[in-house]
Every structure is written in C-alpha cells, then in structure tokens.
C-alpha atoms as a PDB file:
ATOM      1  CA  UNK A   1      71.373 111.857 107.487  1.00  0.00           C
ATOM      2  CA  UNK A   2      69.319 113.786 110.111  1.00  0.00           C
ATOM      3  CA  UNK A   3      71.046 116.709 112.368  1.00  0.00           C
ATOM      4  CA  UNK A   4      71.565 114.641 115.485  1.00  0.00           C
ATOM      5  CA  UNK A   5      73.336 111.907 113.147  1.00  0.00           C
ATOM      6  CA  UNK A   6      75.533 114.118 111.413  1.00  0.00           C
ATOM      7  CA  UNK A   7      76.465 115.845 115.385  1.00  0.00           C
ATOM      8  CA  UNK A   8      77.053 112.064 116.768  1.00  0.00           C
ATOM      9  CA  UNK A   9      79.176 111.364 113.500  1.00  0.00           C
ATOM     10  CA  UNK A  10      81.047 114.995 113.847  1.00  0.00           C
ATOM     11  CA  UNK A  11      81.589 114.332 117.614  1.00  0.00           C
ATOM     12  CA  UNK A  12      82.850 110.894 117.049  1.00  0.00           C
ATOM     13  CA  UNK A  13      85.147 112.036 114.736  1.00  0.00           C
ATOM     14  CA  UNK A  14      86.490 114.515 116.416  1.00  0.00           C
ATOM     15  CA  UNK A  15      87.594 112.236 119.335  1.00  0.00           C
ATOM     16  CA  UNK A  16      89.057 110.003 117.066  1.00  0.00           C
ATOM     17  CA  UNK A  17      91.149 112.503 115.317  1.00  0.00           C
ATOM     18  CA  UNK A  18      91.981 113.822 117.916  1.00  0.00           C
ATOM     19  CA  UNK A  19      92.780 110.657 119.838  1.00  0.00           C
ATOM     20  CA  UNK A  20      94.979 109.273 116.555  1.00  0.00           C
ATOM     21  CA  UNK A  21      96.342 112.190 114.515  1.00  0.00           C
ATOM     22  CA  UNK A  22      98.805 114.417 116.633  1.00  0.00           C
ATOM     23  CA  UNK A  23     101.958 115.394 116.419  1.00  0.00           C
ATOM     24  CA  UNK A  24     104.000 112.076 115.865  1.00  0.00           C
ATOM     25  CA  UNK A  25     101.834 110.532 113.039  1.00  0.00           C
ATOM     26  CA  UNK A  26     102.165 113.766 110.891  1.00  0.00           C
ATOM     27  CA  UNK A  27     105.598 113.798 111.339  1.00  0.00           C
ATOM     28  CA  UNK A  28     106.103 110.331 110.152  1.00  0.00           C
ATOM     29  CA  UNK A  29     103.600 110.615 107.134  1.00  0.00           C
ATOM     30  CA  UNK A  30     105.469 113.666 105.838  1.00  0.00           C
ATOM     31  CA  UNK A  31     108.922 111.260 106.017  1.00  0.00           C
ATOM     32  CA  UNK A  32     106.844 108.932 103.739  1.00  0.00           C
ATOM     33  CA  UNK A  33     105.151 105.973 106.429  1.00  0.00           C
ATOM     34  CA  UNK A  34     102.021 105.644 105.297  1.00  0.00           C
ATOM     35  CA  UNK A  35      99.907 105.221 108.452  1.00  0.00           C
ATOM     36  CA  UNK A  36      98.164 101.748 107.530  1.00  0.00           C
ATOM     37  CA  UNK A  37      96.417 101.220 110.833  1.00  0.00           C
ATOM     38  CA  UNK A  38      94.900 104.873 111.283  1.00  0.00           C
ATOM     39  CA  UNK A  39      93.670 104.548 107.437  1.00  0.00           C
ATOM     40  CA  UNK A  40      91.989 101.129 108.302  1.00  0.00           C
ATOM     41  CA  UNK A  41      90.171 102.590 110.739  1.00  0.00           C
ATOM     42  CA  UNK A  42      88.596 105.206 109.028  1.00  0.00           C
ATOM     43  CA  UNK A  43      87.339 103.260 106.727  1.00  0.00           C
ATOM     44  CA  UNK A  44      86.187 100.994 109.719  1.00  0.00           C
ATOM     45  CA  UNK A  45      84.287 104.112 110.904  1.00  0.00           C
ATOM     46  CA  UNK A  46      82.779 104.687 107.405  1.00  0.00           C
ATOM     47  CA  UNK A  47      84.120 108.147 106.812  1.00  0.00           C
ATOM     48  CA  UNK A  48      84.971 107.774 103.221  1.00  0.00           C
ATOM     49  CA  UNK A  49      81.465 106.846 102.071  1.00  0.00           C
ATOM     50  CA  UNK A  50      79.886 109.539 104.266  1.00  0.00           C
ATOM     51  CA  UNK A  51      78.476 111.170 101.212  1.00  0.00           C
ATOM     52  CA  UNK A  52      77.883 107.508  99.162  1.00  0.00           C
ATOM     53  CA  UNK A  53      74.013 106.588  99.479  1.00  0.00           C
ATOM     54  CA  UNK A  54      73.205 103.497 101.376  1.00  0.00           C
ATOM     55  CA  UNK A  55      72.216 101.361  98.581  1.00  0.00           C
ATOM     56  CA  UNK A  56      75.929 101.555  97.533  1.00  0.00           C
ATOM     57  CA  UNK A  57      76.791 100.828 100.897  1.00  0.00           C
ATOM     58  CA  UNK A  58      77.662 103.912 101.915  1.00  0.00           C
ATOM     59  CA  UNK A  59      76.667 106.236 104.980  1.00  0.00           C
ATOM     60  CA  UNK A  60      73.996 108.002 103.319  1.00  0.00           C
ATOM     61  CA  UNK A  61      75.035 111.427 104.284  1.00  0.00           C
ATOM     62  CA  UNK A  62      74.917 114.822 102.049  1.00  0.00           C
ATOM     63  CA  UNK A  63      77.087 116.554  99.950  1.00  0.00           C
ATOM     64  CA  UNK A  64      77.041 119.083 103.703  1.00  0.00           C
ATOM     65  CA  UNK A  65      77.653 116.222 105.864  1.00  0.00           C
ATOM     66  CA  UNK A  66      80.797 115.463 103.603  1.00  0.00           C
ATOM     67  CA  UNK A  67      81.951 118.857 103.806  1.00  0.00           C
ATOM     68  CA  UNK A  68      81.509 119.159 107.396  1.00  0.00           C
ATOM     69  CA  UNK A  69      83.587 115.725 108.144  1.00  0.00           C
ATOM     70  CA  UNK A  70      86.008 117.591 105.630  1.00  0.00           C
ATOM     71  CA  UNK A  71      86.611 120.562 107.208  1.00  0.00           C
ATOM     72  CA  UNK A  72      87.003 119.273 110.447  1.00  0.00           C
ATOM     73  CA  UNK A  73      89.818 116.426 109.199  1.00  0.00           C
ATOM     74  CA  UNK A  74      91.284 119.422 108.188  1.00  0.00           C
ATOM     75  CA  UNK A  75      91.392 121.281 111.386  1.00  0.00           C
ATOM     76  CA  UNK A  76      93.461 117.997 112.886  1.00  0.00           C
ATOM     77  CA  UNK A  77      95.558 118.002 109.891  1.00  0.00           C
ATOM     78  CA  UNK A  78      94.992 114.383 108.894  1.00  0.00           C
ATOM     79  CA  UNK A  79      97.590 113.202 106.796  1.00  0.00           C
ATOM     80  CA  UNK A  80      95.424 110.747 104.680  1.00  0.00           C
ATOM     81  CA  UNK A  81      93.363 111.223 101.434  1.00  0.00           C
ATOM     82  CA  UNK A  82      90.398 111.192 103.092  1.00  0.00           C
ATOM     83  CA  UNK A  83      88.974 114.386 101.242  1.00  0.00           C
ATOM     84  CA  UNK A  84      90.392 112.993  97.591  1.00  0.00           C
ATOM     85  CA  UNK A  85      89.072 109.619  98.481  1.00  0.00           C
ATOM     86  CA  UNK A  86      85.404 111.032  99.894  1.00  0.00           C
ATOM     87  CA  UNK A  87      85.244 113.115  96.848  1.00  0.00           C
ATOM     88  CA  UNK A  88      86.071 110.104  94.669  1.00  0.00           C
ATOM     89  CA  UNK A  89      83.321 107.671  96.185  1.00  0.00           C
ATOM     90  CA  UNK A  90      80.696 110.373  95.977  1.00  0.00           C
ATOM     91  CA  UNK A  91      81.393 110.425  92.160  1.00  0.00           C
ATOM     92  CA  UNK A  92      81.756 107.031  91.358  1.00  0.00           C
ATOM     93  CA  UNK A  93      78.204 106.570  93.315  1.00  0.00           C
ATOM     94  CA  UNK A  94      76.760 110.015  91.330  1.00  0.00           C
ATOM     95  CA  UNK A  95      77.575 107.903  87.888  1.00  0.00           C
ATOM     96  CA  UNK A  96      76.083 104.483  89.420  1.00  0.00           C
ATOM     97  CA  UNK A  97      78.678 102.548  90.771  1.00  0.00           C
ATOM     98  CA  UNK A  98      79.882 101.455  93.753  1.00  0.00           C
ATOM     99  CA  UNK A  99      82.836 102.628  95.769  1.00  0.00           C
ATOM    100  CA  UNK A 100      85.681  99.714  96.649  1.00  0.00           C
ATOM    101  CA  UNK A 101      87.680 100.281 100.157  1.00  0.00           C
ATOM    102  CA  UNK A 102      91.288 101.710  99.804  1.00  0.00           C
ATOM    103  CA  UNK A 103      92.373 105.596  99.178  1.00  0.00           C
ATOM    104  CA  UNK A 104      91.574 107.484  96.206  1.00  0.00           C
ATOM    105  CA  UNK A 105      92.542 110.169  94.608  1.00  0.00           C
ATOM    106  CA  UNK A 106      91.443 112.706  91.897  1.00  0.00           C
ATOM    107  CA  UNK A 107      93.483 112.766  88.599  1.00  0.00           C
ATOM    108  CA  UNK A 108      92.391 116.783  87.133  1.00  0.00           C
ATOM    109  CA  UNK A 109      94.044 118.239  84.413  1.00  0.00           C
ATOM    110  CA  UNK A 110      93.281 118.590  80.435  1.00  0.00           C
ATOM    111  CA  UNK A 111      92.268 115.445  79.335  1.00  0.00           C
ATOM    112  CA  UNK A 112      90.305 113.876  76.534  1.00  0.00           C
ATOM    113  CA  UNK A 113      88.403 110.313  76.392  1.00  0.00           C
ATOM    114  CA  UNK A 114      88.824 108.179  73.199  1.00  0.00           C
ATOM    115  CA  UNK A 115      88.255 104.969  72.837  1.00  0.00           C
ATOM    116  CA  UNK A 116      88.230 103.848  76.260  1.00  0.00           C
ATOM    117  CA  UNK A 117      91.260 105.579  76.798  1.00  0.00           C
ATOM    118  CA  UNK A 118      92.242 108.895  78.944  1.00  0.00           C
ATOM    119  CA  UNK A 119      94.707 110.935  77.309  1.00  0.00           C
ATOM    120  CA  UNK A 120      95.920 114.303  78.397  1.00  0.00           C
ATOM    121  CA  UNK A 121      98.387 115.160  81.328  1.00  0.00           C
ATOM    122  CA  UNK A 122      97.920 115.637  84.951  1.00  0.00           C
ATOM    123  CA  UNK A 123     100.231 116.981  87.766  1.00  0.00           C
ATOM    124  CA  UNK A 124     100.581 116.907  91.413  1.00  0.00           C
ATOM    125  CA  UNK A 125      97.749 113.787  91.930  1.00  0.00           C
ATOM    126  CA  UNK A 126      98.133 114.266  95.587  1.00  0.00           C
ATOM    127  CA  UNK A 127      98.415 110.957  97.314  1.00  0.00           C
ATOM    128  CA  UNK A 128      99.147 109.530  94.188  1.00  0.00           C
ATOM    129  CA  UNK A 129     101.912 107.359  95.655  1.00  0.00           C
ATOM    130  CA  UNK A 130      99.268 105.623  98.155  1.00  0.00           C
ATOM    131  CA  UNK A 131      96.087 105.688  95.971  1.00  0.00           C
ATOM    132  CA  UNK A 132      94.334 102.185  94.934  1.00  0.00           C
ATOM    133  CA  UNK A 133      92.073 103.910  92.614  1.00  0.00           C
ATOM    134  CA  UNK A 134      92.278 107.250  90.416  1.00  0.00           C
ATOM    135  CA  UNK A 135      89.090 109.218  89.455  1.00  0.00           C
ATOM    136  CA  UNK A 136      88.563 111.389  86.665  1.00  0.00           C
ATOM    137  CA  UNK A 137      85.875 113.806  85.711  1.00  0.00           C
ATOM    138  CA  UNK A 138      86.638 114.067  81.218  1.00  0.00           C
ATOM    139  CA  UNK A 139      83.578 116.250  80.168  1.00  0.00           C
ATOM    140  CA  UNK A 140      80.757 114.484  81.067  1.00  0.00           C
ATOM    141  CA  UNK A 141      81.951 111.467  81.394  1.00  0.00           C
ATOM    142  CA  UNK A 142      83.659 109.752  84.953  1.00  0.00           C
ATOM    143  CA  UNK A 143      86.666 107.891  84.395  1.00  0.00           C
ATOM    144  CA  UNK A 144      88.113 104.996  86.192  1.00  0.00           C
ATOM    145  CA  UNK A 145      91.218 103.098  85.256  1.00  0.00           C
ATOM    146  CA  UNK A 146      90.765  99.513  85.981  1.00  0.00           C
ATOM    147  CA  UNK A 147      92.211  98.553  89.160  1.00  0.00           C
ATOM    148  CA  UNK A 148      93.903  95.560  87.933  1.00  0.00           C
ATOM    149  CA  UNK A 149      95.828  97.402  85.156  1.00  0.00           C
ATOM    150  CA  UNK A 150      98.763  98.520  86.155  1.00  0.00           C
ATOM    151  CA  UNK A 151      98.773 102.772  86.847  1.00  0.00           C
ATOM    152  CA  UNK A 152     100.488 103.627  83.600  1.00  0.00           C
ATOM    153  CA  UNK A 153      98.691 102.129  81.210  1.00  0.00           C
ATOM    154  CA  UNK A 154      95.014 101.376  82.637  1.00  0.00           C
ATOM    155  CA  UNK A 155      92.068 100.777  80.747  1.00  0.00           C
ATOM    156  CA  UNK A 156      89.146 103.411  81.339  1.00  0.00           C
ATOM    157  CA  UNK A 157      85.847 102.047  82.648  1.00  0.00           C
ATOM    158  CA  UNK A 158      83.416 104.917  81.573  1.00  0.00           C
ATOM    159  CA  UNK A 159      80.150 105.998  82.879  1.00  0.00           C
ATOM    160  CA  UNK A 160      78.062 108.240  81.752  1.00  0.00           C
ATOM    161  CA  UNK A 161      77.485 111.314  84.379  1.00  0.00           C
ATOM    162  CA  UNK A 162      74.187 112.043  85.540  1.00  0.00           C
ATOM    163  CA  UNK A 163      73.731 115.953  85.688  1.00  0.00           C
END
C-alpha cells in the first residue's frame, strides 16, 4: 500500500470511528451487547485484512499500515477485536491460508502441539466470548481449531510457519 493509500484509508477511518464509536456504544459493549452492525461494517470497510496480501483477499497493506489503523482504533477506544482479529488474519495469511470474516482472537499461553492437538492452558483470551475463530502461535507451528468443532474440544489444523 503506497503513502497516499494508507492516508485515504487512515482518514476514512478516522471519520468512521469517529462517526460510530462514542460514548453510547462503549457503554453498551462493556454491559455485554455486542455491537453487530458496527462490526459488520468494518469488515465491510476491509479493516481486518489490512495487513492480509491481496491474493488472500485481503487489503494488501504492511505490517506499518496495520499498526497505524491499530493505534488509531485505539485512540477512539473501539470496543471490538479488531487488533486480535487483524493480528490473527495476518498470521493465518503468513502460514498460507486464508482469513474467513468474523472476529478473532489470539489464544497465548504455554502450550504444546501433539498429534493435532493443542494442549496447555491459556487465560484472559480477550474477546473470547465473541470470537468465531482462535489463533495460536505453538513453536513454530500456527494453530487453528476447526471452526466447526465446538470451542472446547476443537481439532487443530496446523501449518507450518514460514520464518
């Protein structure tokens, strides 16, 4: 993504948040509402694959353009995973697959890969409640339970990570 494309996408962003994230929708997403409608759009706008090359239909920005959409989500407070879910796609693309819509979140903590299975233990998965997929990083190797397992007990789709 060239300068003036990352300023349009910054600038367009920046309306938008500040357009649909005040006040009143950060109030009801800390009661628990998940804000369905603002999340759609995002994704609408693309902002979760900003990072994802374009032959995983993605945006086909940087690692910096993600990081700049980042911090400036952050300065409007916007109470969606769009950081865990970014962060997610941009792995999932680094190890040669291809990002599905819906939030995502990172699952860190000390785990081990055997057998197609993740074992270990994780805490405080934030947006865990709202997440349709759950990324893991287990040495070298991305891990991906199988979206049509149910969360506790999902198979692992491995790939190998390309350093």
């Amino acid at each position: 993504m060239d300068r003036e494309t990352r300023d349009m996408l910054l600038e367009t962003a920046d309306r938008f948040f500040t357009e649909r994230c005040g006040r009143a929708v950060v109030n009801e997403v800390e009661k628990g509402v998940w804000p369905a409608d603002l999340w759609k759009e995002i994704e609408e706008m693309g902002l979760p694959l900003v990072a994802v090359p374009e032959d995983k239909n993605g945006v086909g920005g940087t690692l910096a353009d993600m990081l700049a959409l980042l911090r400036l989500a952050g300065s409007h407070a916007v109470p969606v995973p769009l950081a865990e879910t970014a962060l997610a796609n941009l792995l999932i693309a680094a190890a040669g697959g291809e990002p599905k819509p819906g939030p995502a979140t990172l699952a860190l903590g000390n785990l081990t890969l055997s057998g197609g299975r993740v074992s270990g233990k994780v805490e405080r998965v934030p947006f865990a409640s709202v997440a349709d997929r759950f990324v893991t990083v287990v040495g070298s190797t991305l891990a991906r339970p199988s979206s049509a397992a149910p969360r506790r007990s999902a198979p692992i789709a491995p790939s190998s990570w390309r350093r």
